[in-house]
Protein backbone atom coordinates (compact mmCIF):
# COMPACT_ATOMS: atom_id res chain seq x y z
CA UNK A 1 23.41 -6.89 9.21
CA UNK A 2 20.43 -7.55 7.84
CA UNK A 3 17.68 -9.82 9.48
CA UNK A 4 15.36 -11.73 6.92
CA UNK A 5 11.50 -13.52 8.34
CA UNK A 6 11.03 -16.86 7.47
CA UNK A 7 8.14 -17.37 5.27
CA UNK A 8 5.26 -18.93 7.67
CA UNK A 9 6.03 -17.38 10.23
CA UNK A 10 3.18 -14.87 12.22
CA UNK A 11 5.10 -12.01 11.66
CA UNK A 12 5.83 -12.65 7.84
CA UNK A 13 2.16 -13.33 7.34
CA UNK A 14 0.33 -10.66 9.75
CA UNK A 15 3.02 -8.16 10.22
CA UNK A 16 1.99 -5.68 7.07
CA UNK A 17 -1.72 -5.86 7.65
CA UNK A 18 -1.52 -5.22 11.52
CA UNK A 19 0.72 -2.03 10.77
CA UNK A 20 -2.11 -1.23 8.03
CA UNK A 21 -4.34 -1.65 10.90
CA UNK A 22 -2.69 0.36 13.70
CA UNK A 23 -2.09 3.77 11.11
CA UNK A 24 -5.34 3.42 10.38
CA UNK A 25 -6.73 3.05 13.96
CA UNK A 26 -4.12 6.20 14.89
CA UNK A 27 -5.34 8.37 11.48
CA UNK A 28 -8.89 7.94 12.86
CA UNK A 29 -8.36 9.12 16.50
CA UNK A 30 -6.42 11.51 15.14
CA UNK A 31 -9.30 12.76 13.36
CA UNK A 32 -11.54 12.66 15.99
CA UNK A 33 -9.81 14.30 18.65
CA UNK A 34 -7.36 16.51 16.74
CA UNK A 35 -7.08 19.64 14.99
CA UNK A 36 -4.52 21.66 12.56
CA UNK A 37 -0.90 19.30 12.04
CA UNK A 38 -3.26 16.45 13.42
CA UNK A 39 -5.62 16.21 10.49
CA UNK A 40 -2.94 16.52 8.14
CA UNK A 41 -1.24 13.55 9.60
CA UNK A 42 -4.99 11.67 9.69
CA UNK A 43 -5.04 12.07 6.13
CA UNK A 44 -2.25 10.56 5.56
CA UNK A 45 -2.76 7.64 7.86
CA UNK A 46 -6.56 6.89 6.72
CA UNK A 47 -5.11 7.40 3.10
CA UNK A 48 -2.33 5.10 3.15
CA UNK A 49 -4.53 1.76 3.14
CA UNK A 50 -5.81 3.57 -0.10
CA UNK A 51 -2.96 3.56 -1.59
CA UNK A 52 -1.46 0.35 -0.72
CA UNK A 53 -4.65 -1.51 -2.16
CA UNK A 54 -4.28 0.69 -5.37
CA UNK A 55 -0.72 -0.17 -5.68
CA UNK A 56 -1.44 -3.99 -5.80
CA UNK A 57 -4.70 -3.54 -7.43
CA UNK A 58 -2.82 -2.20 -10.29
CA UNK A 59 -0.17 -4.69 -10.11
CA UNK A 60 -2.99 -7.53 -10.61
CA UNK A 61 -4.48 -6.11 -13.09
CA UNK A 62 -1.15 -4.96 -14.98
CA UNK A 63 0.66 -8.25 -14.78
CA UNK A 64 -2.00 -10.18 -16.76
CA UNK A 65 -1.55 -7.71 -19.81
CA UNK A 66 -0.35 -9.25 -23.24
CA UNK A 67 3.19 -8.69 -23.58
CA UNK A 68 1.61 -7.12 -26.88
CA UNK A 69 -0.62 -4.27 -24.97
CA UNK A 70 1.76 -2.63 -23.48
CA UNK A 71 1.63 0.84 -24.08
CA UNK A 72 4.89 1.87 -23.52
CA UNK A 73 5.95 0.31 -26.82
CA UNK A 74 6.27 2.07 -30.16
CA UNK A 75 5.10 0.27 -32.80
CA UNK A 76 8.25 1.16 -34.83
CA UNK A 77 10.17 -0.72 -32.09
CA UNK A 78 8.38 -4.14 -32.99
């Protein structure tokens, strides 16, 4: 069974950015006070944030494309 959030609702709204938050608070203090498997997983945790804003960065910048630009087109296909 699946449970779905209401849009509006403090979870729906806050609940990716304060998970953001939290890996990123626990990839720092891992940092800080760990060594070997710990700084691996820091770099993943600091990264992560990265990677989400890259992934919708993109997105942005990929939905307001032309349908014409796209590059995955052939021109023989048109």
């Amino acid at each position: 069974m699946t449970r779905h959030v209401r849009a509006g609702t403090f979870r729906f709204i806050w609940g990716v950015p304060i998970a953001v938050a939290v890996l990123t608070i626990f990839g720092l203090l891992a940092a800080l006070l760990g060594d070997g498997i710990w700084r691996a997983l820091a770099w993943l945790a600091v990264g992560t944030p990265v990677l989400v804003a890259l992934r919708f960065g993109l997105r942005a910048v990929y939905s307001h494309l032309p349908a014409g630009n796209q590059s995955s087109r052939r021109k023989s296909d048109a």
